[in-house]
PDB file of N, CA and C in Angstrom:
ATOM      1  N   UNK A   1      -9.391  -3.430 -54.910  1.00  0.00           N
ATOM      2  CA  UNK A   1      -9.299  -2.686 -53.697  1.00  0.00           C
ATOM      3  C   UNK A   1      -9.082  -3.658 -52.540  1.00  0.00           C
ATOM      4  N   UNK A   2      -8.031  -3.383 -51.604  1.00  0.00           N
ATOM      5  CA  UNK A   2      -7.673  -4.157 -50.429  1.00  0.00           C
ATOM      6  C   UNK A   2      -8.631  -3.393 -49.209  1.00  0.00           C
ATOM      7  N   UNK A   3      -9.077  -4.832 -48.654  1.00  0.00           N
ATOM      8  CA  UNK A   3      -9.627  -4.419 -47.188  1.00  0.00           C
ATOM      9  C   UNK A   3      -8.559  -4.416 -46.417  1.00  0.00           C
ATOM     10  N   UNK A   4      -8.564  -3.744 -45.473  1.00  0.00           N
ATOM     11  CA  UNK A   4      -7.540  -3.559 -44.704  1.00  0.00           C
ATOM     12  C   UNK A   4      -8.612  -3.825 -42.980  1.00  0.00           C
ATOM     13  N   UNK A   5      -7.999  -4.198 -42.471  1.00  0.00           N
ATOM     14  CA  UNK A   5      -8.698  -4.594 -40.885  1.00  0.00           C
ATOM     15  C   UNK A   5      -7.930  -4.108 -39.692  1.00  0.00           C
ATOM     16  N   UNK A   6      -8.038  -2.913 -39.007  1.00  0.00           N
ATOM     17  CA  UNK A   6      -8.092  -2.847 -38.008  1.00  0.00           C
ATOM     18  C   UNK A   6      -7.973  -3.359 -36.721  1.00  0.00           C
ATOM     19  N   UNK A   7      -7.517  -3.269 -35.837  1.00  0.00           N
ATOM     20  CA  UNK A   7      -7.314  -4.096 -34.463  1.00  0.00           C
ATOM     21  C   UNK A   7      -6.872  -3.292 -33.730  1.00  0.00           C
ATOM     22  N   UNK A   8      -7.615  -2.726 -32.605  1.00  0.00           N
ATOM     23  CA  UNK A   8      -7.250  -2.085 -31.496  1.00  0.00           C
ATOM     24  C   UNK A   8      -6.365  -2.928 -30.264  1.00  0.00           C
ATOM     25  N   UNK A   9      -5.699  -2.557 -30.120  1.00  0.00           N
ATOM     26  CA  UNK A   9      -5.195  -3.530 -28.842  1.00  0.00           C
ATOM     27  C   UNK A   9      -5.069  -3.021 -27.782  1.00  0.00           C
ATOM     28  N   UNK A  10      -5.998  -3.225 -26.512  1.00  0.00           N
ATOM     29  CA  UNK A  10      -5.846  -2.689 -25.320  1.00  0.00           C
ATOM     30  C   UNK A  10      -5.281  -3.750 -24.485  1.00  0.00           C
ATOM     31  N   UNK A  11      -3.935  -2.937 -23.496  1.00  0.00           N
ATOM     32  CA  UNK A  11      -3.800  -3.752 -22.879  1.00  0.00           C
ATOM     33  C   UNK A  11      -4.621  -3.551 -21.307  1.00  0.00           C
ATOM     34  N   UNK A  12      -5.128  -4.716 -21.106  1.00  0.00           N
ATOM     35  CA  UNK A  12      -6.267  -4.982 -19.834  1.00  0.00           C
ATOM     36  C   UNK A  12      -5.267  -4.591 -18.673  1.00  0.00           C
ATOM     37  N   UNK A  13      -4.356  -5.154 -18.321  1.00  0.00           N
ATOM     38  CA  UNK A  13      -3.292  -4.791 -16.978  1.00  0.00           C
ATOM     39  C   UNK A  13      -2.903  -3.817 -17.062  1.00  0.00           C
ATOM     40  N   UNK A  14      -2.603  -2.446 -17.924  1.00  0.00           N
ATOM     41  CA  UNK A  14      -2.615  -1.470 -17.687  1.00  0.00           C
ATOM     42  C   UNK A  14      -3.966  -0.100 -17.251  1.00  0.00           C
ATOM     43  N   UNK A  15      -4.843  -0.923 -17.989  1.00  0.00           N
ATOM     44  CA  UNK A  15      -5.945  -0.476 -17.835  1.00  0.00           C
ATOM     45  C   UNK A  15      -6.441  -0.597 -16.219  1.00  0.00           C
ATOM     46  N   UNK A  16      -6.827  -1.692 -15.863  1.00  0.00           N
ATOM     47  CA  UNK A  16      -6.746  -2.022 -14.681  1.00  0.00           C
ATOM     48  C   UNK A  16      -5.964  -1.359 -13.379  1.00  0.00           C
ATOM     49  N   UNK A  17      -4.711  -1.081 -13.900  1.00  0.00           N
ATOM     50  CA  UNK A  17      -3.517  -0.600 -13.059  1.00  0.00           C
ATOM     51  C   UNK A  17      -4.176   1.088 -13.400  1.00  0.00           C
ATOM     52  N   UNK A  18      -4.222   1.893 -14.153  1.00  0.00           N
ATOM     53  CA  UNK A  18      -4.677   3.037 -14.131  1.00  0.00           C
ATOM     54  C   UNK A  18      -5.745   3.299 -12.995  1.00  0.00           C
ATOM     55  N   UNK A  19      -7.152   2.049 -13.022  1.00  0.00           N
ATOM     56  CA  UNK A  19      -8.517   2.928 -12.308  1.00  0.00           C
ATOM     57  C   UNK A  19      -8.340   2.253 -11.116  1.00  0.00           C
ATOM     58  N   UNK A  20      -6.725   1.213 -10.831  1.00  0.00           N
ATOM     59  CA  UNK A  20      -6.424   1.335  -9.389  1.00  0.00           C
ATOM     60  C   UNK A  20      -6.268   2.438  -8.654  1.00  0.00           C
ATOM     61  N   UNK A  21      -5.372   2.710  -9.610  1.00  0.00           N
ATOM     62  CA  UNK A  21      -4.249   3.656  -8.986  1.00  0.00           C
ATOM     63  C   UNK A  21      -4.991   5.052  -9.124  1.00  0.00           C
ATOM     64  N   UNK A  22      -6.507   5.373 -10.004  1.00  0.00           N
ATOM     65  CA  UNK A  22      -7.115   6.388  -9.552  1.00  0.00           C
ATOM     66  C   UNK A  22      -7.835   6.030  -8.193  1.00  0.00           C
ATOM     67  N   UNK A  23      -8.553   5.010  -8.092  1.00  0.00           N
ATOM     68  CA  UNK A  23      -9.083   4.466  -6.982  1.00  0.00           C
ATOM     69  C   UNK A  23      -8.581   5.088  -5.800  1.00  0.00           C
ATOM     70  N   UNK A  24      -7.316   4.551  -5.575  1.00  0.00           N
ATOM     71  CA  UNK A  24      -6.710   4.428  -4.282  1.00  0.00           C
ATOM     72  C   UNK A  24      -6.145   5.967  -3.936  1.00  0.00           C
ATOM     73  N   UNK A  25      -6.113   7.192  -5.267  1.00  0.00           N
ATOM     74  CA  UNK A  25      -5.860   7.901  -5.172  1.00  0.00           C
ATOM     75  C   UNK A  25      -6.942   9.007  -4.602  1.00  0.00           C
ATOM     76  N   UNK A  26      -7.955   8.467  -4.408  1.00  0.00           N
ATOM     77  CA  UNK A  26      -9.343   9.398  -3.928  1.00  0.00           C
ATOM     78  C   UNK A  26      -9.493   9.169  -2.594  1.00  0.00           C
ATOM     79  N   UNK A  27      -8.884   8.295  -2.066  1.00  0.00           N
ATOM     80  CA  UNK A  27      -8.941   8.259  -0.200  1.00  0.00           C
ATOM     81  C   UNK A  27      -7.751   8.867  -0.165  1.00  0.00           C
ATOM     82  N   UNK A  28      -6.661   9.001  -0.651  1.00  0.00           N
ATOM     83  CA  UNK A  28      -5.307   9.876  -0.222  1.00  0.00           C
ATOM     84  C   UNK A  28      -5.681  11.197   0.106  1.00  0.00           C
ATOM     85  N   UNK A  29      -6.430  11.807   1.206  1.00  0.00           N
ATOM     86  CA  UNK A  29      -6.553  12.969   1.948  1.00  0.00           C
ATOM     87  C   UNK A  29      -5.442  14.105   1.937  1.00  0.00           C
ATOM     88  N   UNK A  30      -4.498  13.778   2.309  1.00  0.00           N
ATOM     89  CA  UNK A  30      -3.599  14.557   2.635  1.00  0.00           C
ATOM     90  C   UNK A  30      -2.111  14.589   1.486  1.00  0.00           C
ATOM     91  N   UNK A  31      -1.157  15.490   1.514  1.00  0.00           N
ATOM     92  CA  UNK A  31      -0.249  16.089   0.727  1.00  0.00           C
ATOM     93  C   UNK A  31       1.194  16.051   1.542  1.00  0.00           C
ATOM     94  N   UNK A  32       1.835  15.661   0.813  1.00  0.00           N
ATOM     95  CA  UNK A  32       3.539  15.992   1.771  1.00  0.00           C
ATOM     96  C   UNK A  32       3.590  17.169   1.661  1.00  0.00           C
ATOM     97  N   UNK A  33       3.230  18.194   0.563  1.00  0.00           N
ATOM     98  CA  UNK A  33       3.264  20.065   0.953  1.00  0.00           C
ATOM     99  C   UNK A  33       2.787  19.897   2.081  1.00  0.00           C
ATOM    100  N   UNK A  34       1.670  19.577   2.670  1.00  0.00           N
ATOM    101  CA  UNK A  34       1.121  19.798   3.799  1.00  0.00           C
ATOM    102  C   UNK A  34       1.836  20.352   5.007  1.00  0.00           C
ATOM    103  N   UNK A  35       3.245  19.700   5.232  1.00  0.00           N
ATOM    104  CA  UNK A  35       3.821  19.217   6.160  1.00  0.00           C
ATOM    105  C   UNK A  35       5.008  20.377   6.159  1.00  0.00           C
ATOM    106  N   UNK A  36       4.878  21.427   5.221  1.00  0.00           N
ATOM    107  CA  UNK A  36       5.339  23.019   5.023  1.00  0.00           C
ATOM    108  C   UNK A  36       4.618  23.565   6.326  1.00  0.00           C
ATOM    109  N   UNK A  37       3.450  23.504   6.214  1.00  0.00           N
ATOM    110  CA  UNK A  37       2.910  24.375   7.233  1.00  0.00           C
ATOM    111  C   UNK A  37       3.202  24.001   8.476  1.00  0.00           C
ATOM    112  N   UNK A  38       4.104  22.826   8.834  1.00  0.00           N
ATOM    113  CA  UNK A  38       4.794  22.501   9.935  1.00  0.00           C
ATOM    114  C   UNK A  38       6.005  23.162  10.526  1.00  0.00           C
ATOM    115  N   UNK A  39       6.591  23.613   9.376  1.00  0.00           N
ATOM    116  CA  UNK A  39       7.682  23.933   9.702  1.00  0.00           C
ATOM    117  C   UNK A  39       8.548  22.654   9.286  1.00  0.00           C
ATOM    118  N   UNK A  40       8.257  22.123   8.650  1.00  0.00           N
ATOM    119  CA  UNK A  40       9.418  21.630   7.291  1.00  0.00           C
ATOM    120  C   UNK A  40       9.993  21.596   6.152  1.00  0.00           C
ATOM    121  N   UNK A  41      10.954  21.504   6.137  1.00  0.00           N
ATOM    122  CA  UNK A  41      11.838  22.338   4.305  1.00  0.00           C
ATOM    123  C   UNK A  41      11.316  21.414   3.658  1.00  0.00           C
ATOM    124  N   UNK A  42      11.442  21.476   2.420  1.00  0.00           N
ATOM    125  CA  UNK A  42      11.064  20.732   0.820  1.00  0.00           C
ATOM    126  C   UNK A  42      11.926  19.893   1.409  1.00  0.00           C
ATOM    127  N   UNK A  43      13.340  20.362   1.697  1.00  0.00           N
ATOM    128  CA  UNK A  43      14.384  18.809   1.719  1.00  0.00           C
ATOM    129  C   UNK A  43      14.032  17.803   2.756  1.00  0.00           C
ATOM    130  N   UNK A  44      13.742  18.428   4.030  1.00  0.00           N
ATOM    131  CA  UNK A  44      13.214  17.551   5.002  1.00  0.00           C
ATOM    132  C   UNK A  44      11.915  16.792   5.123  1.00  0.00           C
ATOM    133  N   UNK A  45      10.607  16.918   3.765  1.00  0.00           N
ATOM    134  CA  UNK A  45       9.696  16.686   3.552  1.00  0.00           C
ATOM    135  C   UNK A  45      10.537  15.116   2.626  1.00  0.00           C
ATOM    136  N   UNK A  46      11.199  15.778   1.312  1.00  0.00           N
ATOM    137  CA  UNK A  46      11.617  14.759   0.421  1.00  0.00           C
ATOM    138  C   UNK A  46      11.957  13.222   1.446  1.00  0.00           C
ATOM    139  N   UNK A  47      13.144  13.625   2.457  1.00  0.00           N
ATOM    140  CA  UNK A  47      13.658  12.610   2.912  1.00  0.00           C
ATOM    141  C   UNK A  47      12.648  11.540   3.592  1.00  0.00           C
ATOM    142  N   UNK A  48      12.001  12.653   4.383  1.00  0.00           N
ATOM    143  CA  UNK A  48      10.525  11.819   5.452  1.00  0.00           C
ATOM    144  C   UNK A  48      10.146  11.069   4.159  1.00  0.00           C
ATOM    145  N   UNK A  49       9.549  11.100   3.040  1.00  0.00           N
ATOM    146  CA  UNK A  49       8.772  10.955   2.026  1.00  0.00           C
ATOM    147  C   UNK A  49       9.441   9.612   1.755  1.00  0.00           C
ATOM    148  N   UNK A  50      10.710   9.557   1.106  1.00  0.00           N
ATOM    149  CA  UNK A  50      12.050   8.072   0.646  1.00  0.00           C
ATOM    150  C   UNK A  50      11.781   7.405   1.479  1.00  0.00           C
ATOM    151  N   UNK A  51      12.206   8.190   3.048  1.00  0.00           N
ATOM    152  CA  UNK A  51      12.314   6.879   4.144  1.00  0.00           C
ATOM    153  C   UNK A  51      10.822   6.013   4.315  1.00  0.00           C
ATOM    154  N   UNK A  52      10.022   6.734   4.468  1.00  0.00           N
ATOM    155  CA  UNK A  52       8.564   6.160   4.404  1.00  0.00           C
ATOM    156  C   UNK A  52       8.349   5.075   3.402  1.00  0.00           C
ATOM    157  N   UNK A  53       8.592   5.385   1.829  1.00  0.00           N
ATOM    158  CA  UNK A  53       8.059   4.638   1.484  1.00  0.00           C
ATOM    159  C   UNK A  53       8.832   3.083   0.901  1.00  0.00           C
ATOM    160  N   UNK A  54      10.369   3.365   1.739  1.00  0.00           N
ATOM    161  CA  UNK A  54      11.445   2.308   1.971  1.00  0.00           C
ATOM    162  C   UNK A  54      10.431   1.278   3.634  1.00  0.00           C
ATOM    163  N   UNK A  55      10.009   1.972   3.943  1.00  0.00           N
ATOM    164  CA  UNK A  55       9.526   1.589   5.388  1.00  0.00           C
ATOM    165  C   UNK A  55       8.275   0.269   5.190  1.00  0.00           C
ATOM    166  N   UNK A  56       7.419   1.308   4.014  1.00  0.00           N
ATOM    167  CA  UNK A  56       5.890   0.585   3.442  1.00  0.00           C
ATOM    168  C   UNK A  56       6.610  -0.404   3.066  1.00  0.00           C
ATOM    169  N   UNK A  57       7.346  -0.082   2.089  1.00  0.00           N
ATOM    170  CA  UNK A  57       7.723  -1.320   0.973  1.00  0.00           C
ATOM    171  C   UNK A  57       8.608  -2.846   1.614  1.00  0.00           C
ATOM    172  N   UNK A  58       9.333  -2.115   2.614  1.00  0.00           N
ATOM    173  CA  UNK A  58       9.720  -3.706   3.742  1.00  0.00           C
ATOM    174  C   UNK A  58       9.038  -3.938   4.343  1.00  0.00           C
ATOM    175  N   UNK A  59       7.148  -2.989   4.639  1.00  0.00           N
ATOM    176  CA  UNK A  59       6.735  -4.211   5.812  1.00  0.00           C
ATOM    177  C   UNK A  59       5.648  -4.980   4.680  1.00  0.00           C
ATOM    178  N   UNK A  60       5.998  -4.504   3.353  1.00  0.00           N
ATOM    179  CA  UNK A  60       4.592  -5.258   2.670  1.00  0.00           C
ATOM    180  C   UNK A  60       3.382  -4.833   2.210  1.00  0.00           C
ATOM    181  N   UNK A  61       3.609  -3.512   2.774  1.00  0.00           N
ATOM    182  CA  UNK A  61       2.448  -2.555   2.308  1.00  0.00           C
ATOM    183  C   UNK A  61       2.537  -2.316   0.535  1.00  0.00           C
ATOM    184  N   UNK A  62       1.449  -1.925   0.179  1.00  0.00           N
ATOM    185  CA  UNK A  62       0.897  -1.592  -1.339  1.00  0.00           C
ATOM    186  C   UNK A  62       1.439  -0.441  -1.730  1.00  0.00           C
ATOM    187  N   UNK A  63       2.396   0.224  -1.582  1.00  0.00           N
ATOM    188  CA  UNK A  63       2.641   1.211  -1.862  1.00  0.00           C
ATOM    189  C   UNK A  63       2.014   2.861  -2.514  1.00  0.00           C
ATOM    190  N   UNK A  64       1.405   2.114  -4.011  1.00  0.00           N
ATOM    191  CA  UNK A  64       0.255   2.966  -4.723  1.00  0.00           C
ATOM    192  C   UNK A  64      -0.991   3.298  -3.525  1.00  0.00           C
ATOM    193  N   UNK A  65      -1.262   2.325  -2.702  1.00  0.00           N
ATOM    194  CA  UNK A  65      -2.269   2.638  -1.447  1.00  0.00           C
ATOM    195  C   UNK A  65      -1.965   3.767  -0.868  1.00  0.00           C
ATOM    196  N   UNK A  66      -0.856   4.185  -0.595  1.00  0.00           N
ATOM    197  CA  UNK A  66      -0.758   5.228   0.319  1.00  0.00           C
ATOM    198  C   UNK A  66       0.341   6.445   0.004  1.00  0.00           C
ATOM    199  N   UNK A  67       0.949   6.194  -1.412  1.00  0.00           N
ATOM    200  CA  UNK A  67       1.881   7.405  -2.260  1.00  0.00           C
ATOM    201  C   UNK A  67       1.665   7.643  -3.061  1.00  0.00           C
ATOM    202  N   UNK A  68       1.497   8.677  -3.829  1.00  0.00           N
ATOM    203  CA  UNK A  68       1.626   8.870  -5.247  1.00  0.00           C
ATOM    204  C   UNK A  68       2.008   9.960  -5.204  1.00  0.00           C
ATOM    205  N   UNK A  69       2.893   9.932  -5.944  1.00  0.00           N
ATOM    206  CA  UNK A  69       4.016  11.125  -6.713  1.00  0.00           C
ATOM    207  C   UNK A  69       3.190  12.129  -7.284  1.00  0.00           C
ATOM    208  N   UNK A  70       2.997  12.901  -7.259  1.00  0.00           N
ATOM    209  CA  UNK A  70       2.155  14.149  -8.195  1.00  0.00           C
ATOM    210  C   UNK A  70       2.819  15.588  -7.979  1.00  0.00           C
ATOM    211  N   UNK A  71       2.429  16.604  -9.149  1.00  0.00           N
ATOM    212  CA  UNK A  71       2.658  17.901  -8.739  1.00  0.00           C
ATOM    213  C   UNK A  71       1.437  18.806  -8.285  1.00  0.00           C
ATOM    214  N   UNK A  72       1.857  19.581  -7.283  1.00  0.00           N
ATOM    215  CA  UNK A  72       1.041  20.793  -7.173  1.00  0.00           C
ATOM    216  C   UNK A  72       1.374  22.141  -7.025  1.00  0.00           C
ATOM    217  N   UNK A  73       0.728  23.044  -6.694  1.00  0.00           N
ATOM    218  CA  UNK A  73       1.272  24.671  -7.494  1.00  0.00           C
ATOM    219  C   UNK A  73       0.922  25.128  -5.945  1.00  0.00           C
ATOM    220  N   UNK A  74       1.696  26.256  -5.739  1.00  0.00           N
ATOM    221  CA  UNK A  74       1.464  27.521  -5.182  1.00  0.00           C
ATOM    222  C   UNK A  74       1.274  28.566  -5.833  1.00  0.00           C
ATOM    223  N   UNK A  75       1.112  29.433  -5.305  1.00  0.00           N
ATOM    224  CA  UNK A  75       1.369  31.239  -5.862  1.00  0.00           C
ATOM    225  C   UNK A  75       1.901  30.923  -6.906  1.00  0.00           C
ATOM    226  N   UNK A  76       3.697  30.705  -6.465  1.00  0.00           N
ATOM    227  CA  UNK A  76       4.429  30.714  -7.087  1.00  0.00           C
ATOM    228  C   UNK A  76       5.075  29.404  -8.444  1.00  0.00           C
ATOM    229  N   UNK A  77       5.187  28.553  -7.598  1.00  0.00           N
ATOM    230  CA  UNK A  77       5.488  27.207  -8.365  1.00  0.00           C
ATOM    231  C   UNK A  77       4.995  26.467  -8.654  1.00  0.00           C
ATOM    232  N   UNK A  78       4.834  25.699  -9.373  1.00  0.00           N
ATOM    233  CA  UNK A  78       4.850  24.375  -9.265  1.00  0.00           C
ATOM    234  C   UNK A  78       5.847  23.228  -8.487  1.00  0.00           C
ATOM    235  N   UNK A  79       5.336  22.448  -7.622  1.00  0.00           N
ATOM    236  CA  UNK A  79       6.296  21.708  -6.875  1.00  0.00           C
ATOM    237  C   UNK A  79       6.229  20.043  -7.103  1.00  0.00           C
ATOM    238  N   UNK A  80       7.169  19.320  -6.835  1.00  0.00           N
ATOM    239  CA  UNK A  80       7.413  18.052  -6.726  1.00  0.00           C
ATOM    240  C   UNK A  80       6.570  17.524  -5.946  1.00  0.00           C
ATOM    241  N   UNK A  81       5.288  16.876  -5.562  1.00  0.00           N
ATOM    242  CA  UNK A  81       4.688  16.601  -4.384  1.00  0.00           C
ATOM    243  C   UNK A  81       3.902  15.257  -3.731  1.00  0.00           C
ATOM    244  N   UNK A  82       3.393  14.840  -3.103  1.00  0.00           N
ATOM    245  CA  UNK A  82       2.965  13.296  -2.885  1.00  0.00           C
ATOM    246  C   UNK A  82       1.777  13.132  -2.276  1.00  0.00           C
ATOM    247  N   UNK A  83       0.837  12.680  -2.872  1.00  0.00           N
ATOM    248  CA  UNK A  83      -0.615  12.424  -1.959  1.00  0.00           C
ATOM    249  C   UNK A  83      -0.130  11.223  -1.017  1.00  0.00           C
ATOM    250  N   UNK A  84      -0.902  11.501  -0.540  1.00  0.00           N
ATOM    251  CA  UNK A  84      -0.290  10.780   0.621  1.00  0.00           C
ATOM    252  C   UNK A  84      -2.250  10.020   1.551  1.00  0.00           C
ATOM    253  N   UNK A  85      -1.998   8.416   2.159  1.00  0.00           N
ATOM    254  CA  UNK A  85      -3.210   7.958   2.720  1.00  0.00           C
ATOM    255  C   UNK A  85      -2.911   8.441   3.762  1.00  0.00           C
ATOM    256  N   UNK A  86      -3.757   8.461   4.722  1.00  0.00           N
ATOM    257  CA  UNK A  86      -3.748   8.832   6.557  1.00  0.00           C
ATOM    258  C   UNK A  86      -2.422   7.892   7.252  1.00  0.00           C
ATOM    259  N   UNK A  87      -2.511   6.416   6.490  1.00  0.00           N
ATOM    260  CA  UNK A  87      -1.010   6.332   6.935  1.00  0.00           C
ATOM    261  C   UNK A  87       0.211   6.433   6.239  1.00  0.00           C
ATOM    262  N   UNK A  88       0.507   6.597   4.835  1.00  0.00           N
ATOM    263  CA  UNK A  88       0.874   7.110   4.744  1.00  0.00           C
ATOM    264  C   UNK A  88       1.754   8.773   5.220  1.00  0.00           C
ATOM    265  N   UNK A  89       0.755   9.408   5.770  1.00  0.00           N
ATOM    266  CA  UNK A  89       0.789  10.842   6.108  1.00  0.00           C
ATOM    267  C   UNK A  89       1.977  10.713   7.637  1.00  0.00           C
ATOM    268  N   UNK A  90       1.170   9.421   8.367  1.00  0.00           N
ATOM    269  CA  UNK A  90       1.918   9.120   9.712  1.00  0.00           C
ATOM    270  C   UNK A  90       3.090   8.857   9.123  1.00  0.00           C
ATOM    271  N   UNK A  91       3.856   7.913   8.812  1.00  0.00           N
ATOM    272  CA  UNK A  91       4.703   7.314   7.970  1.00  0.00           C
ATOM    273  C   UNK A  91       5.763   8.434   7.997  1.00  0.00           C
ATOM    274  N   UNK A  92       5.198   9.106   7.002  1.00  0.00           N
ATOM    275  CA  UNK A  92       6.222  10.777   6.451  1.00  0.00           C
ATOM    276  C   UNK A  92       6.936  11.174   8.091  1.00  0.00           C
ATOM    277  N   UNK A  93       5.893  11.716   8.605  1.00  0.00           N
ATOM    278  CA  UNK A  93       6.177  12.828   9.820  1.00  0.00           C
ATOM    279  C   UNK A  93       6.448  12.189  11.257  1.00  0.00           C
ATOM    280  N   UNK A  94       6.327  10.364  10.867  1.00  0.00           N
ATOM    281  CA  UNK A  94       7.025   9.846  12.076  1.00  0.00           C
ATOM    282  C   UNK A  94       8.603   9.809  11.382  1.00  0.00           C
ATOM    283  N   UNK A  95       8.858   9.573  10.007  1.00  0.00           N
ATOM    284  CA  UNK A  95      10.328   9.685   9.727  1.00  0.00           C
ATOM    285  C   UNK A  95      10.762  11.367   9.494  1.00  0.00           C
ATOM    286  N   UNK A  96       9.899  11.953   9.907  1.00  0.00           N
ATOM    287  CA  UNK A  96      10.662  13.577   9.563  1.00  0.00           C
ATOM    288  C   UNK A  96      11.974  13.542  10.548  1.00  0.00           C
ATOM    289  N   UNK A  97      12.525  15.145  10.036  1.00  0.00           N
ATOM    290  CA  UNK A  97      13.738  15.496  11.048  1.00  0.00           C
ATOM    291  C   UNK A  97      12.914  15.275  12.704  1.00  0.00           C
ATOM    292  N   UNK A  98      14.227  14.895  13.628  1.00  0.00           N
ATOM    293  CA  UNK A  98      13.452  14.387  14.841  1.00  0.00           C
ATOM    294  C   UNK A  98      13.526  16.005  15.436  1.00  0.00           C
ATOM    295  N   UNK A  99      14.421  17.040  14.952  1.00  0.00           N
ATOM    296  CA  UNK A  99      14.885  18.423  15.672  1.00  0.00           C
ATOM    297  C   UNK A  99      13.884  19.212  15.955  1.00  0.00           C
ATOM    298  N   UNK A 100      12.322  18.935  14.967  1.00  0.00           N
ATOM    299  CA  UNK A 100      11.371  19.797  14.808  1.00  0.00           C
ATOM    300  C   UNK A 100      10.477  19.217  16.013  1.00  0.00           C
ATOM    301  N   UNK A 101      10.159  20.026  16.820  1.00  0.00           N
ATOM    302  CA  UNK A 101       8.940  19.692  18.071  1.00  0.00           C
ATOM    303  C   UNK A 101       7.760  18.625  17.165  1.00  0.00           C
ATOM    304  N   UNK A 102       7.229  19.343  16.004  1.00  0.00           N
ATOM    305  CA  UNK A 102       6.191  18.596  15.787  1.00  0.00           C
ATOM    306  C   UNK A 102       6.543  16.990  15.389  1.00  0.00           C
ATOM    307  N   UNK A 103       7.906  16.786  14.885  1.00  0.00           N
ATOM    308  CA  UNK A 103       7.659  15.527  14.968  1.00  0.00           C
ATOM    309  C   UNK A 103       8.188  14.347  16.424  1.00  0.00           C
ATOM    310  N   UNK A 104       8.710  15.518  17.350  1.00  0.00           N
ATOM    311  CA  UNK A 104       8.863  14.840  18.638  1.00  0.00           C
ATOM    312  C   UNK A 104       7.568  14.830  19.384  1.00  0.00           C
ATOM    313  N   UNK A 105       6.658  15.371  19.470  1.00  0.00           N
ATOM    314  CA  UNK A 105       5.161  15.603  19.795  1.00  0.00           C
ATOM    315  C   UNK A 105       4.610  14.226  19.175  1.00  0.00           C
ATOM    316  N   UNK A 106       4.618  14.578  17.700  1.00  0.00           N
ATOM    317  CA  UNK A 106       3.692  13.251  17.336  1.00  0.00           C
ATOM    318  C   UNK A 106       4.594  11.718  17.480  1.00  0.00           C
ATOM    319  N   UNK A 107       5.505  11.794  17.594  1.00  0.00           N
ATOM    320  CA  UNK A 107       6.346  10.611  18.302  1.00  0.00           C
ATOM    321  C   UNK A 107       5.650   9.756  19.418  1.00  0.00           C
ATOM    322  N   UNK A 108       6.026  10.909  20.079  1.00  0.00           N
ATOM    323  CA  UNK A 108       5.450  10.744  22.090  1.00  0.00           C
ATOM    324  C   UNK A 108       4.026  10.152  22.281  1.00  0.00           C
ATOM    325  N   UNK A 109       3.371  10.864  20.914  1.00  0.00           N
ATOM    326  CA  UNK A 109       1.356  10.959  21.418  1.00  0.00           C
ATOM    327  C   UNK A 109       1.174   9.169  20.984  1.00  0.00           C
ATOM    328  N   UNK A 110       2.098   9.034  19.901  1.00  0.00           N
ATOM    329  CA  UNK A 110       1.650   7.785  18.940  1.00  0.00           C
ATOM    330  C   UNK A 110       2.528   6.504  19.655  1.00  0.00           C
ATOM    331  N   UNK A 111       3.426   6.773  20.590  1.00  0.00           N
ATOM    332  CA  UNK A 111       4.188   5.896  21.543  1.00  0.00           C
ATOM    333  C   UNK A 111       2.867   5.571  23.171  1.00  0.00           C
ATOM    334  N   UNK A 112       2.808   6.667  23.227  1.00  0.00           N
ATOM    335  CA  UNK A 112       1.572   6.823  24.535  1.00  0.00           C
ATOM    336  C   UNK A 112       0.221   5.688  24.101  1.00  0.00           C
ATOM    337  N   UNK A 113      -0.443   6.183  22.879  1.00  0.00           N
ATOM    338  CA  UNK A 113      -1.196   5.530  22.710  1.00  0.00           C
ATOM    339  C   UNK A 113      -1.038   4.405  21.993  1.00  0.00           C
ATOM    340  N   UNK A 114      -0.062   3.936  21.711  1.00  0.00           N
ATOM    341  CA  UNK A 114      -0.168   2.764  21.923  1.00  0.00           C
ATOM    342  C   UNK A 114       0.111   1.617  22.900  1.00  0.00           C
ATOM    343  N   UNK A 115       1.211   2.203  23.910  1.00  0.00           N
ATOM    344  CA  UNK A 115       1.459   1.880  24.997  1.00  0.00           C
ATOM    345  C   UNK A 115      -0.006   1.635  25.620  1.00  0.00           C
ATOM    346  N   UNK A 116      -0.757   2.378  25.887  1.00  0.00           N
ATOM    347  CA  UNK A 116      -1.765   2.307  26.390  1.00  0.00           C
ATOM    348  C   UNK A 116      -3.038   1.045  25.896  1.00  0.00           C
ATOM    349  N   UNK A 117      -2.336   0.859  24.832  1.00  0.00           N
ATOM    350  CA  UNK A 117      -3.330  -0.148  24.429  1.00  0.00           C
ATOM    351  C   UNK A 117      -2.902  -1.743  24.716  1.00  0.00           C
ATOM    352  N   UNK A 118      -1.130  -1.651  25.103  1.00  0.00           N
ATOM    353  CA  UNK A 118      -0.499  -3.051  25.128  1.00  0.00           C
ATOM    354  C   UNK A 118      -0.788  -3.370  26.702  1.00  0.00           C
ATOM    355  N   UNK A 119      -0.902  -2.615  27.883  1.00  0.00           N
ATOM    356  CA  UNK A 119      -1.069  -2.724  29.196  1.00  0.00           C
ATOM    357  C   UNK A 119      -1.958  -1.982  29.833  1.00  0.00           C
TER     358      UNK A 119
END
């Protein structure tokens, strides 16, 4: 009779990379659906969403910190959707369509205050 031996092989860097990427996924507050109740289309959510995280990714930011791709449901669907961190969330809806008030509003407030902080 042959022993035969066993060997599990875990790989550690994926492992690791998983209870990051749950980690970082439990401060992500907020949802790009969210940004429906604004008065923005799926398409105009998607784009804010690309440009953003073209934006993170040239200034150096962590990306997994503040996106993750996920689905969530309505009533009706299931949708394509993105948790999103607090900046993250800015990110999105400072690159939304500029046509929609709300993202000329939060433009102005987030130009003001910081203005206010340089002088």
């Amino acid at each position: 009779m042959k022993t035969i031996l066993q060997k599990n092989t875990y790989d550690l860097t994926s492992s690791i990379d998983d209870f990051l990427d749950l980690y970082y996924s439990l401060s992500m507050r907020y949802w790009a659906s969210d940004l429906l109740k604004k008065g923005l289309s799926p398409k105009q959510i998607n784009t804010a969403v690309i440009a953003a995280i073209k934006i993170a990714n040239s200034s150096g930011l962590e990306i997994r910190k503040h996106f993750r791709p996920m689905f969530s449901g309505t009533k009706q669907d299931l949708i394509q959707d993105c948790k999103l961190s607090l900046l993250g969330y800015g990110l999105v809806l400072l690159n939304a369509d500029t046509n929609l008030s709300i993202v000329g509003t939060f433009q102005v407030e987030l130009l003001e205050r910081f203005l206010q902080n340089k002088f």
